[in-house]
C-alpha atoms as a PDB file:
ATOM      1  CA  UNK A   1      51.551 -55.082 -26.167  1.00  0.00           C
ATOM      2  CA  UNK A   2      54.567 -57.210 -26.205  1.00  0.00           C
ATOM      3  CA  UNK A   3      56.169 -55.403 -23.072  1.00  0.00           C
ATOM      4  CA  UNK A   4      54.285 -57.619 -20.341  1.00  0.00           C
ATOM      5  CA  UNK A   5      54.406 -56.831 -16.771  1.00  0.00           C
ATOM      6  CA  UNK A   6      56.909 -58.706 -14.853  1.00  0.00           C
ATOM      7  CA  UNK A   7      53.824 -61.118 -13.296  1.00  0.00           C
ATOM      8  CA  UNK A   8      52.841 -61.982 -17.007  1.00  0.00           C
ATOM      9  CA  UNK A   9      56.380 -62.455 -18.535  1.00  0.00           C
ATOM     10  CA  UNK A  10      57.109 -65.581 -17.396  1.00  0.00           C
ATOM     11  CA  UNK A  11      53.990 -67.504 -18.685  1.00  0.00           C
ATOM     12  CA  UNK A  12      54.333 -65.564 -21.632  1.00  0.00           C
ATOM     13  CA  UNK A  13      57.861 -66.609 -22.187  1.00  0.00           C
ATOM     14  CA  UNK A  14      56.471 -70.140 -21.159  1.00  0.00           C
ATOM     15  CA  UNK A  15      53.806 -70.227 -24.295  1.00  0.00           C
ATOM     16  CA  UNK A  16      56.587 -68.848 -26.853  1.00  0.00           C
ATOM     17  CA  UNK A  17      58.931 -72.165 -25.870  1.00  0.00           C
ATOM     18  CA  UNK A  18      55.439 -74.072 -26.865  1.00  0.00           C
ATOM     19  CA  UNK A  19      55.078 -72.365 -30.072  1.00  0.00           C
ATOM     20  CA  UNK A  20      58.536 -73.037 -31.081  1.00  0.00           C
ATOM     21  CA  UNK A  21      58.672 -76.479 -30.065  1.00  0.00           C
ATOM     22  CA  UNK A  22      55.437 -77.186 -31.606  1.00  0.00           C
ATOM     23  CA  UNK A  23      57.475 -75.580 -35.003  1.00  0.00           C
ATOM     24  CA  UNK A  24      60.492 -77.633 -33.940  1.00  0.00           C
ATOM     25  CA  UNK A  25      58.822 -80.682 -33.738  1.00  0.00           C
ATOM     26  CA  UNK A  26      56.443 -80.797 -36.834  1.00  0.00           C
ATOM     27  CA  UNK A  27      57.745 -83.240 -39.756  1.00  0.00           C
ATOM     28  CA  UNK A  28      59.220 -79.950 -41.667  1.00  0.00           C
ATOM     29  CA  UNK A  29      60.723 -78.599 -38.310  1.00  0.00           C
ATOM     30  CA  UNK A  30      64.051 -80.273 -38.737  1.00  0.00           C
ATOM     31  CA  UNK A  31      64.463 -78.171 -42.150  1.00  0.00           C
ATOM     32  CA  UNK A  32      64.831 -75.429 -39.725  1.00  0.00           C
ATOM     33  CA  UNK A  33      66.636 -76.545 -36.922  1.00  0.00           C
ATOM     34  CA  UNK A  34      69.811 -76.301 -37.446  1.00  0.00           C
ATOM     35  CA  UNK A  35      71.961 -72.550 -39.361  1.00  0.00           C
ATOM     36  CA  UNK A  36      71.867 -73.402 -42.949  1.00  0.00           C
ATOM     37  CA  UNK A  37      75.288 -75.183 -44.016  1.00  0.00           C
ATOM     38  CA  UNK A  38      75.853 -73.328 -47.022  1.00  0.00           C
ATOM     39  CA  UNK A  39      79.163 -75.268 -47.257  1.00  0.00           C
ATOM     40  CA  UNK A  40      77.495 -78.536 -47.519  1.00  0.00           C
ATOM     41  CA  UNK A  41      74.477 -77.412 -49.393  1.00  0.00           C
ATOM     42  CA  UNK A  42      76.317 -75.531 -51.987  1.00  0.00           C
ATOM     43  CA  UNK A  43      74.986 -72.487 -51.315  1.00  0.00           C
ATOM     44  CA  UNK A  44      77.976 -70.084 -52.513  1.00  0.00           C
ATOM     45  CA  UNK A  45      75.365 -66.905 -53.140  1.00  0.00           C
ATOM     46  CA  UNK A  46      73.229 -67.471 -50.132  1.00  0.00           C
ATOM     47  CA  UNK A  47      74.769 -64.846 -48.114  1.00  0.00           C
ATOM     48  CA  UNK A  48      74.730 -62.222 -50.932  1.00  0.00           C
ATOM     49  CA  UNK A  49      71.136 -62.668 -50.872  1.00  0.00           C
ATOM     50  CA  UNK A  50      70.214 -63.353 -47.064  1.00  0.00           C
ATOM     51  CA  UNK A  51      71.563 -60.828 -44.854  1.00  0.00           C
ATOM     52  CA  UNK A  52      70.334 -61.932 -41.910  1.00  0.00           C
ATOM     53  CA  UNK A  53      70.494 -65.782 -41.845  1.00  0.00           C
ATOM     54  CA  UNK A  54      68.636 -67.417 -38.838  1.00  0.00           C
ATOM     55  CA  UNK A  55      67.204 -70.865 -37.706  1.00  0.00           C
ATOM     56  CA  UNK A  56      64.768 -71.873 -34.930  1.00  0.00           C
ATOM     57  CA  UNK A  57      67.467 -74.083 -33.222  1.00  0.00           C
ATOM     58  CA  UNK A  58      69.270 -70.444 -32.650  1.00  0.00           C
ATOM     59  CA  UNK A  59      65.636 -68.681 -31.172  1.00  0.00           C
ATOM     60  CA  UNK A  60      64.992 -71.694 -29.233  1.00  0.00           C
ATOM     61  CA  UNK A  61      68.777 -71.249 -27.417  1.00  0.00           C
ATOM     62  CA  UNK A  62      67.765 -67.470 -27.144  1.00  0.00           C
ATOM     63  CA  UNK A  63      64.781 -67.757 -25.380  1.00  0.00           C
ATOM     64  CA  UNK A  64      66.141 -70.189 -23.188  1.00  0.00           C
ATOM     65  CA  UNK A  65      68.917 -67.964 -22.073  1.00  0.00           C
ATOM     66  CA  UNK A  66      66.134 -65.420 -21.815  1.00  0.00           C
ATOM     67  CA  UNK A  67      68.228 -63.108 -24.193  1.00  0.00           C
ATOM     68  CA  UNK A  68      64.690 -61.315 -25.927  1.00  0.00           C
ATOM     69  CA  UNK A  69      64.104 -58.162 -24.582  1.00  0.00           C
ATOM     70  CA  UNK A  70      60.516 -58.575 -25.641  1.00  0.00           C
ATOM     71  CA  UNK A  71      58.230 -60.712 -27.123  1.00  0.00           C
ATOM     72  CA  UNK A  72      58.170 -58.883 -30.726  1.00  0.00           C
ATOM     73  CA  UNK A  73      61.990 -59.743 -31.158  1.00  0.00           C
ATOM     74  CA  UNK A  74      61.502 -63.222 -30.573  1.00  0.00           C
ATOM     75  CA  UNK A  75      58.981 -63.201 -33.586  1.00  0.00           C
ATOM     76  CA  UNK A  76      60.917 -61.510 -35.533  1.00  0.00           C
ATOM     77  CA  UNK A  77      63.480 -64.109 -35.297  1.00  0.00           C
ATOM     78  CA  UNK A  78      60.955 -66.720 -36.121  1.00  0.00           C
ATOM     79  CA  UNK A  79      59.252 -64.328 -38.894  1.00  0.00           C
ATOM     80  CA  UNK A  80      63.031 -64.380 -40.324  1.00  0.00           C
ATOM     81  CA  UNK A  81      63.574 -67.764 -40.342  1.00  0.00           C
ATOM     82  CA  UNK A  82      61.117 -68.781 -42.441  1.00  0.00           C
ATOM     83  CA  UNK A  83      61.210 -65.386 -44.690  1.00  0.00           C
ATOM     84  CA  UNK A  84      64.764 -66.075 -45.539  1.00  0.00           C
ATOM     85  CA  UNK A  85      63.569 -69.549 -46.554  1.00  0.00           C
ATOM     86  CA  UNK A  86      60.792 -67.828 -48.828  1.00  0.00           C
ATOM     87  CA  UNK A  87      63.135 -65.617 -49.999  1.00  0.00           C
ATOM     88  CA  UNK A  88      66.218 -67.969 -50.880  1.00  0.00           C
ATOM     89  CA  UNK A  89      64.052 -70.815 -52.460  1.00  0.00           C
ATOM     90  CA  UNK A  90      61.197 -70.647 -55.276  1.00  0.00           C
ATOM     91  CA  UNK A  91      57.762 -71.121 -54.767  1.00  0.00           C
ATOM     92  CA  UNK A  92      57.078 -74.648 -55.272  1.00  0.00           C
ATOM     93  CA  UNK A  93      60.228 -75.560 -54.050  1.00  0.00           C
ATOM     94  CA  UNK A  94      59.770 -78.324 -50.654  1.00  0.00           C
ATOM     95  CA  UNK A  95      61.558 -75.701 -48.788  1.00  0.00           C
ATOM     96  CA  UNK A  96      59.761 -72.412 -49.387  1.00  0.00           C
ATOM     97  CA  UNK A  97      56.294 -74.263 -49.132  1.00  0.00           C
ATOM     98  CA  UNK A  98      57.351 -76.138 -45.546  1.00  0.00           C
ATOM     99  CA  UNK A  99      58.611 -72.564 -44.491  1.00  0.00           C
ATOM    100  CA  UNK A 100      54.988 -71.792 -45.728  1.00  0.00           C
ATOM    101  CA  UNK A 101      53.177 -74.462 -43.964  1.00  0.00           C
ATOM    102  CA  UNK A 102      55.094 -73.401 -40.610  1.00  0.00           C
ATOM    103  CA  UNK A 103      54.794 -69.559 -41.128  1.00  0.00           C
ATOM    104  CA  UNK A 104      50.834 -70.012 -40.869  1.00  0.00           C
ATOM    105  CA  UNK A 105      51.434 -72.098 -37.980  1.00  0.00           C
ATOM    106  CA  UNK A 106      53.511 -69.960 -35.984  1.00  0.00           C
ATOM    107  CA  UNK A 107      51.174 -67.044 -37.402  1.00  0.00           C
ATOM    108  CA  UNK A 108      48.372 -69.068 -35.651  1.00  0.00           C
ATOM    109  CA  UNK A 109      49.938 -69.447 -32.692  1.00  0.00           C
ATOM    110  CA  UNK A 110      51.423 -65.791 -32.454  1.00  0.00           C
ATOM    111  CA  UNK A 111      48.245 -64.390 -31.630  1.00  0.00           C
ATOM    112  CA  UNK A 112      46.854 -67.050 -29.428  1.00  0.00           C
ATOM    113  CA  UNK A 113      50.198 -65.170 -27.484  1.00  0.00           C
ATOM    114  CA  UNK A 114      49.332 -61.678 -27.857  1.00  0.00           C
ATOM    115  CA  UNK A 115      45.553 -62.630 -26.869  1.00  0.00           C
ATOM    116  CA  UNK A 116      46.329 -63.885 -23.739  1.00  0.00           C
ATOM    117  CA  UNK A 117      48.175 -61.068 -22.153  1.00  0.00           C
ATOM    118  CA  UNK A 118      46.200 -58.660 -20.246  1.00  0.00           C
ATOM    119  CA  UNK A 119      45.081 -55.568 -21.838  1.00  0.00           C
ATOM    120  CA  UNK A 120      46.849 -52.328 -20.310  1.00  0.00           C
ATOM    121  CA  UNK A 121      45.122 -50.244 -18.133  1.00  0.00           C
ATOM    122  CA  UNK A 122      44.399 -46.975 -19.407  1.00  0.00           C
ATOM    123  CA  UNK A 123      47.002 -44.283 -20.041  1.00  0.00           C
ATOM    124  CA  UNK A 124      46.255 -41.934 -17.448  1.00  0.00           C
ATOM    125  CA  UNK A 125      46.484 -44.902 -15.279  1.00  0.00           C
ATOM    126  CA  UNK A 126      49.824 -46.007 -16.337  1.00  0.00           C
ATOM    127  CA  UNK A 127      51.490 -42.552 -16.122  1.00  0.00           C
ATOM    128  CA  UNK A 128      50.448 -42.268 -12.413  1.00  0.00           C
ATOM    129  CA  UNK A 129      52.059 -45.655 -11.682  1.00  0.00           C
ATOM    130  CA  UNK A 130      55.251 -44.923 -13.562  1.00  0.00           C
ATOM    131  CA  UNK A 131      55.694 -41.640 -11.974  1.00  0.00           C
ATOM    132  CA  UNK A 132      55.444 -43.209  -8.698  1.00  0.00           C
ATOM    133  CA  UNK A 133      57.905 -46.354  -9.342  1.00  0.00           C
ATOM    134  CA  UNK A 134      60.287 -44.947 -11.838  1.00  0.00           C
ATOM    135  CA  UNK A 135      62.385 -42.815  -8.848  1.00  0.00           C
ATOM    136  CA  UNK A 136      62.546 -46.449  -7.072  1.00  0.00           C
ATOM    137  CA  UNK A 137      64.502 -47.667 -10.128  1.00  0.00           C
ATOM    138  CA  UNK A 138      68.581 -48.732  -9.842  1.00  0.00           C
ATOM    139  CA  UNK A 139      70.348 -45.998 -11.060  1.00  0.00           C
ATOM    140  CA  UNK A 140      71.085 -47.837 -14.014  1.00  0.00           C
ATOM    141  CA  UNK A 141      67.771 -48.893 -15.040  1.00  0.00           C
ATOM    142  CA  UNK A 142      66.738 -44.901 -14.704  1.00  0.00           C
ATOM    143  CA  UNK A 143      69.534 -43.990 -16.600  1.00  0.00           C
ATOM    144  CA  UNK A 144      67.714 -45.944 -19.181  1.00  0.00           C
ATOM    145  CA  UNK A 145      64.511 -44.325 -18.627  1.00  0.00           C
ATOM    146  CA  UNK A 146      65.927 -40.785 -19.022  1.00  0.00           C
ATOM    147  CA  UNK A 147      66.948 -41.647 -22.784  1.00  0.00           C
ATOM    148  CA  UNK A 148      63.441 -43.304 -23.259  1.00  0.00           C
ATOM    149  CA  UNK A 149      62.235 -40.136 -21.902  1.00  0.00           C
ATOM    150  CA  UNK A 150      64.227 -37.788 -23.944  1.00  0.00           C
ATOM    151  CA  UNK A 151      63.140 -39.214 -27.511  1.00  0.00           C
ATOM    152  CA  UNK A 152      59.001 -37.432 -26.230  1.00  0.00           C
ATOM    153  CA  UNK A 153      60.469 -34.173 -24.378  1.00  0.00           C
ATOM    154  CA  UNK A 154      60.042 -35.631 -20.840  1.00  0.00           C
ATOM    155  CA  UNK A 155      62.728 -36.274 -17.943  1.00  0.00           C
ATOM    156  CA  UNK A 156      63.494 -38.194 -14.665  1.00  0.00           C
ATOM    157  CA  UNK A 157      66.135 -36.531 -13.053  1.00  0.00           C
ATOM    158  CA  UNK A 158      66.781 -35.078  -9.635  1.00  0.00           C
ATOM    159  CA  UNK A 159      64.841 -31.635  -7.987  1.00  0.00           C
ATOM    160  CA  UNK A 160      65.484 -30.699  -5.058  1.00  0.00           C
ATOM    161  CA  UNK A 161      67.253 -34.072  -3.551  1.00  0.00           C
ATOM    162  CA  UNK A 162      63.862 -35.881  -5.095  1.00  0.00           C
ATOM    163  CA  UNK A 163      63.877 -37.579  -8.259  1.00  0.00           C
ATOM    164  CA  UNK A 164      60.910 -36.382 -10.219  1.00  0.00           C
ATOM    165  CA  UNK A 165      59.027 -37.602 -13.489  1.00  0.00           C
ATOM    166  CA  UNK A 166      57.644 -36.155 -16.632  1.00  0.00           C
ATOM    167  CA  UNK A 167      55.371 -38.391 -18.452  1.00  0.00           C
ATOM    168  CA  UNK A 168      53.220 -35.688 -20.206  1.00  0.00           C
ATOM    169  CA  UNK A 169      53.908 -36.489 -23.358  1.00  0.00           C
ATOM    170  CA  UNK A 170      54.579 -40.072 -23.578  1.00  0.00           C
ATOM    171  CA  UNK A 171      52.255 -42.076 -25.745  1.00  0.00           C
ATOM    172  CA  UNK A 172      51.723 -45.855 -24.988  1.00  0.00           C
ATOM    173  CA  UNK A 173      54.581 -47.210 -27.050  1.00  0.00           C
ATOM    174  CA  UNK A 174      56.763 -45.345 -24.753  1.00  0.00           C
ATOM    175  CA  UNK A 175      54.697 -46.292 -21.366  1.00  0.00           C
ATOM    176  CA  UNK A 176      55.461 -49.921 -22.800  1.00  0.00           C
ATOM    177  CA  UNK A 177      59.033 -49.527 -22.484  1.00  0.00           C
ATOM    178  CA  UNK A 178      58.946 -47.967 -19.024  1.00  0.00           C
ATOM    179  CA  UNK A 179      56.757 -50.385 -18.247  1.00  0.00           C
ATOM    180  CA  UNK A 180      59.363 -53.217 -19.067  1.00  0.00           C
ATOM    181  CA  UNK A 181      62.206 -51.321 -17.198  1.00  0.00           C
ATOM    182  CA  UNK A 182      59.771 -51.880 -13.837  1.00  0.00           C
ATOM    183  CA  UNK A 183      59.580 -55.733 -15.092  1.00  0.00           C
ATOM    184  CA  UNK A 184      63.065 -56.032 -15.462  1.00  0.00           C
ATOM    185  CA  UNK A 185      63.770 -54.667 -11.729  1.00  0.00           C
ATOM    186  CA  UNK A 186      61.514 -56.794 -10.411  1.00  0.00           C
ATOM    187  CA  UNK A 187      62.754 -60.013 -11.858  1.00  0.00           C
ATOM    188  CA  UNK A 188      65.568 -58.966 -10.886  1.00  0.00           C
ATOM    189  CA  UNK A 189      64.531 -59.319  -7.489  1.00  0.00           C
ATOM    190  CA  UNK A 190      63.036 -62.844  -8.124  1.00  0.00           C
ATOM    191  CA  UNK A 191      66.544 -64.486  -9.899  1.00  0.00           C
ATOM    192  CA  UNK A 192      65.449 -63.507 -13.640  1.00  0.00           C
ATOM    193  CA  UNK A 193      69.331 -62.143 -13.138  1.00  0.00           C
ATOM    194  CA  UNK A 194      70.514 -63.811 -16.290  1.00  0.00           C
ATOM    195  CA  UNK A 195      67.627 -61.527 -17.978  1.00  0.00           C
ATOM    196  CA  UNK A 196      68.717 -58.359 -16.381  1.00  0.00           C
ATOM    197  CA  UNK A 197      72.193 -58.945 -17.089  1.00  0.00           C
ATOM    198  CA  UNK A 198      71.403 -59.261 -21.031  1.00  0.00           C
ATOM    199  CA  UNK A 199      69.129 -56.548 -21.507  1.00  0.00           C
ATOM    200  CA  UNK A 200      71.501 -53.484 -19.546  1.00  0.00           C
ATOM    201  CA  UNK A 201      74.281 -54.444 -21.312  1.00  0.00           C
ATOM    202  CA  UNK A 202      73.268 -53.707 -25.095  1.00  0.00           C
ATOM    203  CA  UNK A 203      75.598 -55.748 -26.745  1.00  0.00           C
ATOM    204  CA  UNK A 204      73.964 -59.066 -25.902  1.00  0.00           C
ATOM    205  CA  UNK A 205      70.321 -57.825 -27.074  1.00  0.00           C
ATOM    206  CA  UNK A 206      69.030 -59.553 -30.145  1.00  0.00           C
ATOM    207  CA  UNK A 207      66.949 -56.833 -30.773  1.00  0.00           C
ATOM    208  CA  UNK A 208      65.921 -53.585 -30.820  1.00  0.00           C
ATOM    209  CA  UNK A 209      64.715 -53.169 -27.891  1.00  0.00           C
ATOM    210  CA  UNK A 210      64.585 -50.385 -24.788  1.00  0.00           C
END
């Protein structure tokens, strides 16, 4: 589950900026630091064969700007960083095997992350909750729901001067994402406004995310 509730974000959040210092700080973090300067380096075909260059200077100035909808996307950013090192460099080169060395590391670490979140409750349980909290949403935030929604067949939408809920349908990868919309409003309510800001509008999301 990498949608926690709003209580468990934070010190979630908190034990990713540990990981990646812990990556930043080892005696190969400073490979990986900084973009790669392909001018410098002489890299002239490094973007024709990385697509998707990234560093952990640039995740650590994500996360702090809280700009990861989720947990997942900031390992994937990490998971990239050290892929595109595999990928670029030979095995046996002293760049592929640091980006080795920290990849187990982070690996390590990753699901110390994942362990320590709560386990959801079950899905009967969640459905209940989200059909009582969704109506409660901003407009915007159910506006966000109702495309969620519409990828499983269900709706939120207004009967009868109510707003209703159908959750019928919706498997747990789908409660996780409704789940994070009731996060999001409630850090909202306790200054996480930077957060808010970057997930609802889309074009500042590093990831795939809601």
């Amino acid at each position: 589950m990498c949608y926690p509730a709003a209580a468990d974000l934070p010190r979630a959040l908190e034990r990713c900026r540990m990981l990646l210092d812990r990556l930043l700080q080892h005696e190969d973090g400073w490979v990986f630091a900084k973009p790669v300067d392909t001018y410098k380096l002489g890299l002239r075909d490094y973007h024709s064969i990385i697509a998707e260059p990234m560093d952990l200077g640039t995740v650590r100035r994500r996360l702090g700007v809280r700009r990861y909808p989720n947990l997942l996307c900031f390992a994937k950013d990490v998971r990239r960083t050290f892929s595109n090192a595999m990928t670029y460099n030979n095995k046996g080169d002293d760049v592929y095997e640091s980006a080795a060395k920290l990849s187990r590391i982070f690996e390590s670490g990753w699901v110390s992350i994942l362990a320590a979140l709560p386990s959801p409750p079950p899905v009967a349980v969640r459905r209940a909750r989200l059909k009582d909290e969704l109506p409660r949403l901003p407009v915007d935030l159910q506006e966000k729901a109702a495309i969620i929604m519409k990828d499983i067949g269900g709706w939120i939408q207004e009967v009868d001067g109510r707003v209703e809920v159908d959750l019928d349908k919706a498997d747990e990868a789908t409660l996780d994402k409704l789940e994070w919309l009731l996060a999001l409003a409630t850090m909202r309510k306790h200054d996480f406004a930077m957060l808010g800001s970057n997930l609802v509008q889309s074009g500042h999301i590093y990831c795939n995310a809601v």
